[in-house]
C-alpha atoms as a PDB file:
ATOM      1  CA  UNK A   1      44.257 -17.650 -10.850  1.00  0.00           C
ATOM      2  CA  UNK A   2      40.766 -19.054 -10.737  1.00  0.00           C
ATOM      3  CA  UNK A   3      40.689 -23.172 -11.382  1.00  0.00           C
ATOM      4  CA  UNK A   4      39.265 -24.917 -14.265  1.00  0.00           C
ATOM      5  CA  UNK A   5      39.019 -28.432 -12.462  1.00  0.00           C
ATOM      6  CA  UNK A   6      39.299 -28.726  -8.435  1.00  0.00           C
ATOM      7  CA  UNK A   7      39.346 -32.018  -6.698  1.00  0.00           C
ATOM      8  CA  UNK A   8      39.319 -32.594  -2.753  1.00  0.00           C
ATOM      9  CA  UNK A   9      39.785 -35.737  -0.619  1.00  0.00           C
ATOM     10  CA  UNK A  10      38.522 -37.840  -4.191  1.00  0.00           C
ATOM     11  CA  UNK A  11      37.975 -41.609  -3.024  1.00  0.00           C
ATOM     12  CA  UNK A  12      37.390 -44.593  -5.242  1.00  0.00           C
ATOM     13  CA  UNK A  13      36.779 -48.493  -3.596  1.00  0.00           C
ATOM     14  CA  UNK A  14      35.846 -50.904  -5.861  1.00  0.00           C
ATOM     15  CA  UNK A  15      34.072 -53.478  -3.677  1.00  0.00           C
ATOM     16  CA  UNK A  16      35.863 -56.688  -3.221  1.00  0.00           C
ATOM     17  CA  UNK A  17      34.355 -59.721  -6.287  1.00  0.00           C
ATOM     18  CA  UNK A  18      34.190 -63.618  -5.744  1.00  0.00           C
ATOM     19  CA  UNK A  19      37.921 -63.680  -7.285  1.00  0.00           C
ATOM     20  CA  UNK A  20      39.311 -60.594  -5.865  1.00  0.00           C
ATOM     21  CA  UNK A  21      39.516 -58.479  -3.220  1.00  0.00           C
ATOM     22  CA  UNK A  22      38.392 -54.984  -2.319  1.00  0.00           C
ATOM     23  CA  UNK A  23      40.271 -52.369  -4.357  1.00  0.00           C
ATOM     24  CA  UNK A  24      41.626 -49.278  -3.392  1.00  0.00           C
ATOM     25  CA  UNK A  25      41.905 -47.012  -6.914  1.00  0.00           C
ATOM     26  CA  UNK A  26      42.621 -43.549  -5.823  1.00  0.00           C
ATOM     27  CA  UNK A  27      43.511 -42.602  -2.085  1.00  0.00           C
ATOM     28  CA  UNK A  28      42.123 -38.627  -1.017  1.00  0.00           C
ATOM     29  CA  UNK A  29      43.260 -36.975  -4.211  1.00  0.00           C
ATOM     30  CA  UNK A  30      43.473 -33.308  -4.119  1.00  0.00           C
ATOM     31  CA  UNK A  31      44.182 -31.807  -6.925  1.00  0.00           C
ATOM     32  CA  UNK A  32      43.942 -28.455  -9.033  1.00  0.00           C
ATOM     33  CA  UNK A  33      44.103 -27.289 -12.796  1.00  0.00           C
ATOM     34  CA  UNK A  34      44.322 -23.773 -13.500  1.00  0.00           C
ATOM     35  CA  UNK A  35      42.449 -22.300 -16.464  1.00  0.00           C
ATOM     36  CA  UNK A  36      44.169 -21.496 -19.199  1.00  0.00           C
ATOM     37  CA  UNK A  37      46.931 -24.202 -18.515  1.00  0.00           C
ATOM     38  CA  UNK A  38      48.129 -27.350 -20.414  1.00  0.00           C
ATOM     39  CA  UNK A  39      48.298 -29.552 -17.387  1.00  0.00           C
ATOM     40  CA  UNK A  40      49.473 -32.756 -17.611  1.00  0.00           C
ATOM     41  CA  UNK A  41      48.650 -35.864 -15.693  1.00  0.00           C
ATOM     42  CA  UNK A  42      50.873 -38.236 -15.484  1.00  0.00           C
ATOM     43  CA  UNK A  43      51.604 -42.381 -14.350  1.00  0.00           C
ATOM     44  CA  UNK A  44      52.006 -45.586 -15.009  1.00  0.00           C
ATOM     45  CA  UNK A  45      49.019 -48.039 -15.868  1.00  0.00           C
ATOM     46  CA  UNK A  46      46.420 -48.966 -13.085  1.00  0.00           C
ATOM     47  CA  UNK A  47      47.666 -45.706 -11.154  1.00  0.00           C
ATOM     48  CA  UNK A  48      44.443 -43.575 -11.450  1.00  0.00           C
ATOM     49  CA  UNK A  49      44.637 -41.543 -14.042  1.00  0.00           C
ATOM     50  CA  UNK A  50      41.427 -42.989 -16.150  1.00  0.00           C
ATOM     51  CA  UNK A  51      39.286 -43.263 -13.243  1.00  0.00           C
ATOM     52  CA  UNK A  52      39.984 -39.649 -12.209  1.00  0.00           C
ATOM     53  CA  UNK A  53      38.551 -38.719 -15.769  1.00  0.00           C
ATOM     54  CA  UNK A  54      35.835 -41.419 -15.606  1.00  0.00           C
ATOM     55  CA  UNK A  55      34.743 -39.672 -12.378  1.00  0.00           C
ATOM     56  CA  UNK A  56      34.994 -36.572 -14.355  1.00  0.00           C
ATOM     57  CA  UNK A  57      32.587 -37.858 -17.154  1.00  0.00           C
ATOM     58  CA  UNK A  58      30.243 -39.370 -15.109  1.00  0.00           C
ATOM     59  CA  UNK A  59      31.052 -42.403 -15.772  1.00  0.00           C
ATOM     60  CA  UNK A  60      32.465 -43.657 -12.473  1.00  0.00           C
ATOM     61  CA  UNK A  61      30.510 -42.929  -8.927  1.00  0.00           C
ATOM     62  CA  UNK A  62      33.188 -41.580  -6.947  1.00  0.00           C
ATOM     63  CA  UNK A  63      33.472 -43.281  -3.119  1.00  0.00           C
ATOM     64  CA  UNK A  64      34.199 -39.894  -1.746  1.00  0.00           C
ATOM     65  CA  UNK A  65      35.047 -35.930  -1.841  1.00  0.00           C
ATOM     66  CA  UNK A  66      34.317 -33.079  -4.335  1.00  0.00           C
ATOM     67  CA  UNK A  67      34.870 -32.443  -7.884  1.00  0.00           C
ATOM     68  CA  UNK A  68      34.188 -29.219  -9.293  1.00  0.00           C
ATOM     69  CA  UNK A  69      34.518 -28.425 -12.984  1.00  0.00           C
ATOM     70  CA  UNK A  70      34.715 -24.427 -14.064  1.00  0.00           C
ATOM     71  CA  UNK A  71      33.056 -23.850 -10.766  1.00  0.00           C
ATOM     72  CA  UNK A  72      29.964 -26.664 -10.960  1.00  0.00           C
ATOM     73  CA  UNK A  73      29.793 -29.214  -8.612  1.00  0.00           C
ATOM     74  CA  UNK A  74      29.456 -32.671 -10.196  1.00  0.00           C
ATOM     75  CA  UNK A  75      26.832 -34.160  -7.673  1.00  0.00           C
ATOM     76  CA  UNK A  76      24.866 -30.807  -7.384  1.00  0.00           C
ATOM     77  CA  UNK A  77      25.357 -29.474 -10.582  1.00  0.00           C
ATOM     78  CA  UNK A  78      25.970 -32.806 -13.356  1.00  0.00           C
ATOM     79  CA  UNK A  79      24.407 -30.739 -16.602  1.00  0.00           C
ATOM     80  CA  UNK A  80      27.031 -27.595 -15.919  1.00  0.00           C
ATOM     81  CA  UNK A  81      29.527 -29.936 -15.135  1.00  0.00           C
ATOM     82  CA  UNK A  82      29.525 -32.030 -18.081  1.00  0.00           C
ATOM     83  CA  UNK A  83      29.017 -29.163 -20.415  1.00  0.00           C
ATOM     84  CA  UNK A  84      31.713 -27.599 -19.392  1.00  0.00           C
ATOM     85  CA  UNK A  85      34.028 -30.517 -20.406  1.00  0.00           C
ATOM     86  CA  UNK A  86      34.646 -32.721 -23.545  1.00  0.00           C
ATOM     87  CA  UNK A  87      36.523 -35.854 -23.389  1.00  0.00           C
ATOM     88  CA  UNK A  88      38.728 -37.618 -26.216  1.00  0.00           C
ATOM     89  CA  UNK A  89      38.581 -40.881 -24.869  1.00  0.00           C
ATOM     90  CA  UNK A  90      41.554 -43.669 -26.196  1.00  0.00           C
ATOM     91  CA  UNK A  91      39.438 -45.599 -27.801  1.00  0.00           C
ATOM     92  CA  UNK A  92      37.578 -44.841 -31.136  1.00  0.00           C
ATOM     93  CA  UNK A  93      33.548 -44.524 -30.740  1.00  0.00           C
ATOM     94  CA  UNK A  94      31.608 -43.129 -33.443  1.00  0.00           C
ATOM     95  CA  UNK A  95      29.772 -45.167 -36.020  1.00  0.00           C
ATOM     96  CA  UNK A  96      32.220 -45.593 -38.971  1.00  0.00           C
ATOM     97  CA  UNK A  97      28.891 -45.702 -41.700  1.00  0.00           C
ATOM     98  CA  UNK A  98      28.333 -41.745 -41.314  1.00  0.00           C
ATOM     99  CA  UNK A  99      30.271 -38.952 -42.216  1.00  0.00           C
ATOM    100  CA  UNK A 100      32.520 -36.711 -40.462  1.00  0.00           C
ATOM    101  CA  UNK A 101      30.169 -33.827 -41.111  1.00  0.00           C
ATOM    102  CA  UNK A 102      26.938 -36.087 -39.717  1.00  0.00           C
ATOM    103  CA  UNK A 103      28.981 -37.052 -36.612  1.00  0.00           C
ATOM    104  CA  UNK A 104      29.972 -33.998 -35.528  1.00  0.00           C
ATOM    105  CA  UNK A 105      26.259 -32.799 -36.738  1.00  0.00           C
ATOM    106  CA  UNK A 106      24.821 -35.621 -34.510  1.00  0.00           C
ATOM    107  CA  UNK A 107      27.027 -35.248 -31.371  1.00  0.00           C
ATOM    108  CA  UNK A 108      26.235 -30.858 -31.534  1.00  0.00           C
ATOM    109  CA  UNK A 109      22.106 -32.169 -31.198  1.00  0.00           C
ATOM    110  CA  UNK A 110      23.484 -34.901 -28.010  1.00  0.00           C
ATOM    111  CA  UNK A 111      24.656 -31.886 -26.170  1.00  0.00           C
ATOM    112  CA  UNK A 112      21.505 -29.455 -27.400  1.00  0.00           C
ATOM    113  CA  UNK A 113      23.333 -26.666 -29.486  1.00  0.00           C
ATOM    114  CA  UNK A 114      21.049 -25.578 -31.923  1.00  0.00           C
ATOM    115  CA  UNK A 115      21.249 -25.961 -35.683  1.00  0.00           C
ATOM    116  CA  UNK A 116      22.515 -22.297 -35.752  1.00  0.00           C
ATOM    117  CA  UNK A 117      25.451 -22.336 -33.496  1.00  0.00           C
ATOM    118  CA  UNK A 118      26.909 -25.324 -34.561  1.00  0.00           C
ATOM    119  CA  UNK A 119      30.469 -25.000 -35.876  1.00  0.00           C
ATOM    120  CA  UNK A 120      31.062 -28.061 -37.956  1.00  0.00           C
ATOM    121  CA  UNK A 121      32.620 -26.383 -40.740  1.00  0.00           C
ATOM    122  CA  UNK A 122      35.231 -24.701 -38.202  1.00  0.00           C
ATOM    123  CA  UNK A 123      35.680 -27.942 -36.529  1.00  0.00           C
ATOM    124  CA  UNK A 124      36.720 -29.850 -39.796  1.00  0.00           C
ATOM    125  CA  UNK A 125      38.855 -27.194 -40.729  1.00  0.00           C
ATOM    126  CA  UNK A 126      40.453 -26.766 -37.567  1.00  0.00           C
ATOM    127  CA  UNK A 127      40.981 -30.820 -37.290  1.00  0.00           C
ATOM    128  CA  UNK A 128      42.531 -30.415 -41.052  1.00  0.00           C
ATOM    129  CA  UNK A 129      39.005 -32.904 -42.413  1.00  0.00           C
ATOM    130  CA  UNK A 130      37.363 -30.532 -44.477  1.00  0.00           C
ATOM    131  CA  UNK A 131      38.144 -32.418 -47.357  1.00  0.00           C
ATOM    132  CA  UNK A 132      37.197 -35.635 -45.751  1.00  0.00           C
ATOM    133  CA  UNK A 133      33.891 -33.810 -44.674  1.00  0.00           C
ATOM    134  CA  UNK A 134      31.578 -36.045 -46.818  1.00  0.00           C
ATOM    135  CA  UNK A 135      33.066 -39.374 -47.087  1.00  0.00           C
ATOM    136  CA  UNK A 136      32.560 -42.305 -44.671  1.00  0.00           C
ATOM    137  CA  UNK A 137      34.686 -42.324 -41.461  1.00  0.00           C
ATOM    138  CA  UNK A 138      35.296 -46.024 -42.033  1.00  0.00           C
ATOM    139  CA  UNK A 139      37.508 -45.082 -45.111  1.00  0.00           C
ATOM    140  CA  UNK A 140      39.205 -42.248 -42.570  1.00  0.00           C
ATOM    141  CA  UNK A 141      42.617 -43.520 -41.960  1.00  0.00           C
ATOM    142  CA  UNK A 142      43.765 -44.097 -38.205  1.00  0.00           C
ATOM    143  CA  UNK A 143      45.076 -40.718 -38.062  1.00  0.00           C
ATOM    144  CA  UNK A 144      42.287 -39.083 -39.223  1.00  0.00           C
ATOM    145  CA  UNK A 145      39.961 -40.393 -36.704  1.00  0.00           C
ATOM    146  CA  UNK A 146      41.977 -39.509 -33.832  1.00  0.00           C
ATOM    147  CA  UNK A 147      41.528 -35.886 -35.130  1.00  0.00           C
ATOM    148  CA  UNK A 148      37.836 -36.326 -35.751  1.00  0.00           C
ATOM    149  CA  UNK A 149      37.228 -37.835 -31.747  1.00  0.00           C
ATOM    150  CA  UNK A 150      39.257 -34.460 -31.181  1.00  0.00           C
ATOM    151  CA  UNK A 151      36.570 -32.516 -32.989  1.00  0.00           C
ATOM    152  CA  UNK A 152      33.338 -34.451 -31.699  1.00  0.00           C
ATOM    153  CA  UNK A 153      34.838 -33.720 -28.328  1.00  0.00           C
ATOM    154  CA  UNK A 154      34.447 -29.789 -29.347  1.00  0.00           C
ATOM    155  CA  UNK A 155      30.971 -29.470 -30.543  1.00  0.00           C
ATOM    156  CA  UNK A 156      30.037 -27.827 -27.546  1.00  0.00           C
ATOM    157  CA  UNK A 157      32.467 -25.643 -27.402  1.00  0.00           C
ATOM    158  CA  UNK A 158      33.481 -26.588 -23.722  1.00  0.00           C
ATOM    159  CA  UNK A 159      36.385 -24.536 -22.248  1.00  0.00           C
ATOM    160  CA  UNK A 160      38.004 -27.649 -20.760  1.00  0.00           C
ATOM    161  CA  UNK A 161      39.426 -30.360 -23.028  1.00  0.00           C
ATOM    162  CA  UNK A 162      40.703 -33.730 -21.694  1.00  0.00           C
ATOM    163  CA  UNK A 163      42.871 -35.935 -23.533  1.00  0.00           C
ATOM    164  CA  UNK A 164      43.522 -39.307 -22.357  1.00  0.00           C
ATOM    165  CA  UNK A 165      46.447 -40.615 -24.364  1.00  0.00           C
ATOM    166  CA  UNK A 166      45.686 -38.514 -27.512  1.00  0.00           C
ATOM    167  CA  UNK A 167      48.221 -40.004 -29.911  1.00  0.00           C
ATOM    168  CA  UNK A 168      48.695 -43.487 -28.808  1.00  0.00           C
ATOM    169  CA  UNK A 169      49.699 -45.561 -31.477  1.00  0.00           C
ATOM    170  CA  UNK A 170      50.061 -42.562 -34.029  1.00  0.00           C
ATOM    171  CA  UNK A 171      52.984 -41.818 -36.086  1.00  0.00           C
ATOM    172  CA  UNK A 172      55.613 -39.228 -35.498  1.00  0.00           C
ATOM    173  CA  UNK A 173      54.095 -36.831 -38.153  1.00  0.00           C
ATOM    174  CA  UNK A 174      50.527 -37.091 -36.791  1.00  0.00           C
ATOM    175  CA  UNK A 175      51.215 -36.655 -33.317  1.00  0.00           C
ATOM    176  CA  UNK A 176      52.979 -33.431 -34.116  1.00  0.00           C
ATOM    177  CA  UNK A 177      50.299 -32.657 -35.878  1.00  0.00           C
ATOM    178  CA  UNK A 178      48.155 -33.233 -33.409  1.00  0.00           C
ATOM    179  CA  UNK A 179      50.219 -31.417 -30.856  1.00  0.00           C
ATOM    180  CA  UNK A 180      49.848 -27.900 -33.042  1.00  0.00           C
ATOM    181  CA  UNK A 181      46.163 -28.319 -32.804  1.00  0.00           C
ATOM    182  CA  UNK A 182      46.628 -28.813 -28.705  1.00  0.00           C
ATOM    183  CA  UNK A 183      48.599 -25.674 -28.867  1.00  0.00           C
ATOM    184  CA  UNK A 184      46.027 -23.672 -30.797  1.00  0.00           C
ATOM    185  CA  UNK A 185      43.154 -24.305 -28.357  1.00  0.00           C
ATOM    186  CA  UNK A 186      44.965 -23.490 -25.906  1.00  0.00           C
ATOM    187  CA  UNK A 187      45.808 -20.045 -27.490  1.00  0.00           C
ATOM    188  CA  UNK A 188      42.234 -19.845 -27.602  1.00  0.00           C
ATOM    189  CA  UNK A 189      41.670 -20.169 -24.230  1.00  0.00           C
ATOM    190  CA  UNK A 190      40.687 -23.462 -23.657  1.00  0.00           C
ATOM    191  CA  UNK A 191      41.834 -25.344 -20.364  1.00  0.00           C
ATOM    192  CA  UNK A 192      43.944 -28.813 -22.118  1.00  0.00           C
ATOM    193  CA  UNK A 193      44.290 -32.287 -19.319  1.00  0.00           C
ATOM    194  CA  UNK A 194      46.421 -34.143 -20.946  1.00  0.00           C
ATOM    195  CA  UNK A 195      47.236 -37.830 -19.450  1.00  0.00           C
ATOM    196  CA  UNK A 196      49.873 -39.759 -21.600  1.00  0.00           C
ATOM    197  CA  UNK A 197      52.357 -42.518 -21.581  1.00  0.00           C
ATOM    198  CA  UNK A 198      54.844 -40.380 -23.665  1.00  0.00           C
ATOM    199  CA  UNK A 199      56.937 -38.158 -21.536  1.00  0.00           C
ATOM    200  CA  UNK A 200      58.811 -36.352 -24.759  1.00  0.00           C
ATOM    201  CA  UNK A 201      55.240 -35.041 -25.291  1.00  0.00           C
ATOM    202  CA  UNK A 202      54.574 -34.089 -21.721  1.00  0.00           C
ATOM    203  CA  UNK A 203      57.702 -32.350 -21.750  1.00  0.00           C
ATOM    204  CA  UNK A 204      56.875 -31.132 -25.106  1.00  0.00           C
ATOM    205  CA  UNK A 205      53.445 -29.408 -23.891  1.00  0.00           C
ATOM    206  CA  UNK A 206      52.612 -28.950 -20.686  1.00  0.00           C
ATOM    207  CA  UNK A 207      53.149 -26.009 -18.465  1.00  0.00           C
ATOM    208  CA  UNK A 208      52.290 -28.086 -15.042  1.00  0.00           C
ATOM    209  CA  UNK A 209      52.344 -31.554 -14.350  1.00  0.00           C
ATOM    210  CA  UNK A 210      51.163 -34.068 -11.608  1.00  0.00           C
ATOM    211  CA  UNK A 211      52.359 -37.795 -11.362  1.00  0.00           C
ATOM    212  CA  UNK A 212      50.253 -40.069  -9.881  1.00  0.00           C
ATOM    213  CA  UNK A 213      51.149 -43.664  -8.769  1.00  0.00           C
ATOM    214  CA  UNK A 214      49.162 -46.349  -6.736  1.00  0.00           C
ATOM    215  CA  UNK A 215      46.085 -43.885  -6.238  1.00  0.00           C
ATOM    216  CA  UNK A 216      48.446 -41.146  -4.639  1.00  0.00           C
ATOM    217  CA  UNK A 217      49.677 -38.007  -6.245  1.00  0.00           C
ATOM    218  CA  UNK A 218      53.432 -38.037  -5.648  1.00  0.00           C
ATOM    219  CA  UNK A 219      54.405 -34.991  -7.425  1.00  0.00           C
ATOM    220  CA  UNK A 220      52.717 -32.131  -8.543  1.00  0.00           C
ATOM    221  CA  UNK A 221      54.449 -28.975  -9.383  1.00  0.00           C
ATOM    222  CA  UNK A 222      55.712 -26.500 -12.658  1.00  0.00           C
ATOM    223  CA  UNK A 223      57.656 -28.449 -15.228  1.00  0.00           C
ATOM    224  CA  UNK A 224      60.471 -26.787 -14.770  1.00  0.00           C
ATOM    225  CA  UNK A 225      60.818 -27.152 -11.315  1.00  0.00           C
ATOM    226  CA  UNK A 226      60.241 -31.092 -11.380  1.00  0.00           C
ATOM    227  CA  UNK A 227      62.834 -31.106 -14.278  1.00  0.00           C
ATOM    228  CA  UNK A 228      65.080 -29.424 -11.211  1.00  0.00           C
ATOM    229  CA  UNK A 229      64.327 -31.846  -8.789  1.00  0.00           C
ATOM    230  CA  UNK A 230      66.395 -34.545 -10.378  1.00  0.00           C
ATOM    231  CA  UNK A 231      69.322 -35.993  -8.107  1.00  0.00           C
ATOM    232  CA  UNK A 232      71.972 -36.886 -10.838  1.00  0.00           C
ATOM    233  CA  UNK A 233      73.351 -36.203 -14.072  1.00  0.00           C
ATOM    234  CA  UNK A 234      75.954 -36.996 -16.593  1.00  0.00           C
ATOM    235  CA  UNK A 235      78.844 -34.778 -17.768  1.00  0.00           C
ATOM    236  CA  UNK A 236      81.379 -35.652 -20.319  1.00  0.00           C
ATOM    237  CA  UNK A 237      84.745 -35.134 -21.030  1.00  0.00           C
ATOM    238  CA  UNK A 238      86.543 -35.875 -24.185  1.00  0.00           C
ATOM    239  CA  UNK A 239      90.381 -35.035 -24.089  1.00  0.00           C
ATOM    240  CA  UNK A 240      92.561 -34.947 -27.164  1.00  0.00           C
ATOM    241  CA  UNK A 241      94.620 -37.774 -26.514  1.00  0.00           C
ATOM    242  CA  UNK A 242      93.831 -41.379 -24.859  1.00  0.00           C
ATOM    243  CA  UNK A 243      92.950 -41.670 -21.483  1.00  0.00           C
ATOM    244  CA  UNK A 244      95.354 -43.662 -19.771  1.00  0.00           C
ATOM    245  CA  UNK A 245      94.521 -43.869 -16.094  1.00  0.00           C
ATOM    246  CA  UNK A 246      91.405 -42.291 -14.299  1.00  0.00           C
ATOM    247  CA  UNK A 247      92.395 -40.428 -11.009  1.00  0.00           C
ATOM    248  CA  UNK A 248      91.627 -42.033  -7.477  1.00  0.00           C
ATOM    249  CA  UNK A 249      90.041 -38.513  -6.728  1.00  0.00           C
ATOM    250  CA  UNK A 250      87.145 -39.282  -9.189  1.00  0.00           C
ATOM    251  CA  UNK A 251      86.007 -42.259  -7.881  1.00  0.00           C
ATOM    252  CA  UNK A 252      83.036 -40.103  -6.142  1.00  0.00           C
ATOM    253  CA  UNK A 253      81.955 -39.589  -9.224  1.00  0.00           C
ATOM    254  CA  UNK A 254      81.236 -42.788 -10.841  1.00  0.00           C
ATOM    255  CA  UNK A 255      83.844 -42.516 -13.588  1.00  0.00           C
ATOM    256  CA  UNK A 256      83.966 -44.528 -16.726  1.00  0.00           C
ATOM    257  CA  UNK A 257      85.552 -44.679 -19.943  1.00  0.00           C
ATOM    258  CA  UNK A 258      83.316 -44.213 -23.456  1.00  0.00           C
ATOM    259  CA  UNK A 259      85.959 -44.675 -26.134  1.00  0.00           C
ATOM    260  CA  UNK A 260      89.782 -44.185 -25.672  1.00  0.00           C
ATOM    261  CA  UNK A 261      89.161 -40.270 -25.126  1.00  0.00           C
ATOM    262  CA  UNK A 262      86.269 -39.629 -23.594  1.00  0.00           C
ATOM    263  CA  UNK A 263      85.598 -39.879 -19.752  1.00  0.00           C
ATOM    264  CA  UNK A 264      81.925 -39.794 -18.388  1.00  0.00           C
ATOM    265  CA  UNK A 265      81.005 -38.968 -14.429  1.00  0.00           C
ATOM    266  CA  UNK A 266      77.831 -38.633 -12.723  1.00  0.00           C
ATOM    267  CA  UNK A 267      77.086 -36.275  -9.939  1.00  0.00           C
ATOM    268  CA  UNK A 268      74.416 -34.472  -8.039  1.00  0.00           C
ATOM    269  CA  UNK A 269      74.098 -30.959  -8.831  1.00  0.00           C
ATOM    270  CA  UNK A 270      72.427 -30.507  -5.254  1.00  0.00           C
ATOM    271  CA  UNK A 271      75.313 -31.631  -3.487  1.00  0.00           C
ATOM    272  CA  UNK A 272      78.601 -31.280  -6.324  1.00  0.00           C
ATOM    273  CA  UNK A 273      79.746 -28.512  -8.322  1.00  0.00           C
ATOM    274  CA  UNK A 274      81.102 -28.254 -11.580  1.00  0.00           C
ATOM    275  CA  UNK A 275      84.063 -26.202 -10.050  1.00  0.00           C
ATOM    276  CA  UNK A 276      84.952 -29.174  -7.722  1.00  0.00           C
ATOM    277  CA  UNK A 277      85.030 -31.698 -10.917  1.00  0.00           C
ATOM    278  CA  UNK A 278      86.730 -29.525 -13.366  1.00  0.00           C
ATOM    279  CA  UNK A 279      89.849 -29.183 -10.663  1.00  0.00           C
ATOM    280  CA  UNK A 280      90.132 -32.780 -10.414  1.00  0.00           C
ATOM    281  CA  UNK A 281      89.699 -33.723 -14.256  1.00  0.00           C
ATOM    282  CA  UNK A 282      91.972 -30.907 -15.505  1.00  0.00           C
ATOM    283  CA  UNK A 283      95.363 -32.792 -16.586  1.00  0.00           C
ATOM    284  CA  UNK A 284      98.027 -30.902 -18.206  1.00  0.00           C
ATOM    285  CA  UNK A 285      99.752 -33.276 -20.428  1.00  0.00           C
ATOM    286  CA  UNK A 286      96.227 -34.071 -21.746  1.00  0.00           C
ATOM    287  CA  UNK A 287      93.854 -30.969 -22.496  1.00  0.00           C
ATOM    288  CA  UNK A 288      90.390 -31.152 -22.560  1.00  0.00           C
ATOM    289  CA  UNK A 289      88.630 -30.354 -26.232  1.00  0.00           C
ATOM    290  CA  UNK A 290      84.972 -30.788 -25.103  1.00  0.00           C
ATOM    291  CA  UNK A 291      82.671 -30.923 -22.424  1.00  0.00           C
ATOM    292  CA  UNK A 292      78.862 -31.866 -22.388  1.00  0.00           C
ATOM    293  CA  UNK A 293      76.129 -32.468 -19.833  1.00  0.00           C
ATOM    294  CA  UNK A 294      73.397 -34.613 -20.143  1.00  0.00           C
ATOM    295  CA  UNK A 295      70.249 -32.701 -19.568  1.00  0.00           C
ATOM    296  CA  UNK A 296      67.742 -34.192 -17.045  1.00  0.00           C
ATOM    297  CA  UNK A 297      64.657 -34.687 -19.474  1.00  0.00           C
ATOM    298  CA  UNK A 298      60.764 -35.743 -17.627  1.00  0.00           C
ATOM    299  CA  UNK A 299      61.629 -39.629 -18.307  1.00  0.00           C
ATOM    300  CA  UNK A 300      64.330 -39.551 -15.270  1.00  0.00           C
ATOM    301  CA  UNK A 301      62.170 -37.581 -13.002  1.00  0.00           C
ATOM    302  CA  UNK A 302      59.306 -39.738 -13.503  1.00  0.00           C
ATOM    303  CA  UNK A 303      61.272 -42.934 -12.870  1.00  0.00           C
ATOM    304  CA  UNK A 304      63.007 -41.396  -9.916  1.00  0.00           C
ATOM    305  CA  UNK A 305      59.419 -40.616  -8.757  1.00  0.00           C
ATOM    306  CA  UNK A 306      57.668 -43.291  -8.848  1.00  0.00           C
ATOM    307  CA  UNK A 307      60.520 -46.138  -7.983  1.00  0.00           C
ATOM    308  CA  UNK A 308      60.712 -44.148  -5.051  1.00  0.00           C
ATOM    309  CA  UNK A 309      57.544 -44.097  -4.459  1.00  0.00           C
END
């Protein structure tokens, strides 16, 4: 599968200041996003994640290596490059005195498409602003204008869409909102970068993900298969009558009681089987009434990742 973004050996040094010293921000990054995928980028703050899509935008020089967006070269190529992209930045930027339908009018003549293939209409109505069309954006509430930077970020119709931290600060009924729109594009075709603090939407989303910490890409792999990697989980026992004594045998395990009749253990899947526990927990004066597992969710593996990192 072709890429939509590649990135080799990237480099950024920000040179040392009277009050601080020289600072490495990303360290050699290599990195590709297929087309077509929601691909999610993922770390704490200060690891790299904004300057990668500053370097994208053109708004960082990189220090060194290659970025290539749906095929064009940033350095040899910077109209291509940026056309092929559109950026919905955290922060809000468009003059809150004009309209939604001026705006997105406005940004469509900043990036050249003529007055006949601009899709404002289609943009409001696929943001859900259609009836918000004609009033001022300063009376748009906050939710509403994170949908609208979604839209001005579409004028162009670029098959790449970045979002850095899309729903930051929303509410639970936006952000789903906002999540079917993410979907829909990307039923459309377009290539989605997601970067966000929440891992439930991550998880949510994204076919592929890559966590990056200190300026390094630790991880970078199919969801699934990170959501394999992790080295522990919980199962749970609840038995029908009280627990009176916890065997010696389970002591491997990391037993504890929750409640008079339930026990929990923790174990590595890699290295213990279910068999091995269910022999040991098994008592016959006592029977076992339920059993549930904790599922591993993104939030362990990325704390595994990066702590170990």
């Amino acid at each position: 599968m072709k890429n939509a973004i590649e990135i080799r050996g990237l480099r950024k040094t920000y040179a040392a200041q009277k009050k601080s010293p020289e600072k490495v921000a990303l360290h050699g990054i290599d990195l590709d996003i297929p087309r077509g995928s929601i691909f999610g980028l993922l770390g704490p703050n200060g690891a790299g994640k904004s300057t990668i899509i500053n370097i994208m935008a053109g708004l960082v020089v990189k220090t060194q290596g290659t970025v290539k967006i749906w095929d064009c070269d940033i350095d040899e190529n910077p109209r291509n490059s940026k056309s092929a992209i559109g950026i919905v930045p955290q922060e809000i930027n468009f003059d809150p005195f004009f309209t939604p339908r001026q705006i997105l009018d406005i940004q469509g003549g900043l990036f050249g498409v003529p007055k006949a293939e601009r899709w404002t209409d289609e943009l409001l109505a696929l943001v859900d602003l259609t009836d918000k069309a004609d009033s001022h954006s300063r009376s748009l509430s906050g939710g509403m204008k994170r949908r609208l930077m979604v839209a001005k970020a579409l004028v162009h119709k670029p098959p790449i869409l970045v979002l850095d931290e899309p729903t930051a600060g929303v509410d639970v009924e936006l952000r789903q909102m906002l999540w079917s729109n993410v979907r829909k594009l990307n039923e459309q075709g377009v290539t989605i970068l997601l970067t966000t603090h929440y891992l439930e939407e991550a998880e949510e989303l994204c076919d592929r993900i890559a966590i990056i910490n200190h300026g390094d890409i630790v991880a970078n792999d199919d969801k699934e298969n990170l959501l394999g990697q992790i080295d522990s989980k919980e199962i749970r026992f609840r038995y029908q009558n009280e627990i009176k004594n916890i065997p010696e045998e389970l002591n491997a395990y990391n037993p504890r009681k929750d409640g008079n009749r339930t026990l929990v253990l923790r174990y590595s899947p890699k290295d213990q089987s279910i068999d091995e526990i269910l022999q040991v927990v098994q008592d016959g004066t006592n029977p076992i009434v339920d059993i549930t597992t904790d599922e591993s969710d993104l939030e362990d593996i990325f704390l595994q990742i990066t702590q170990n990192s």
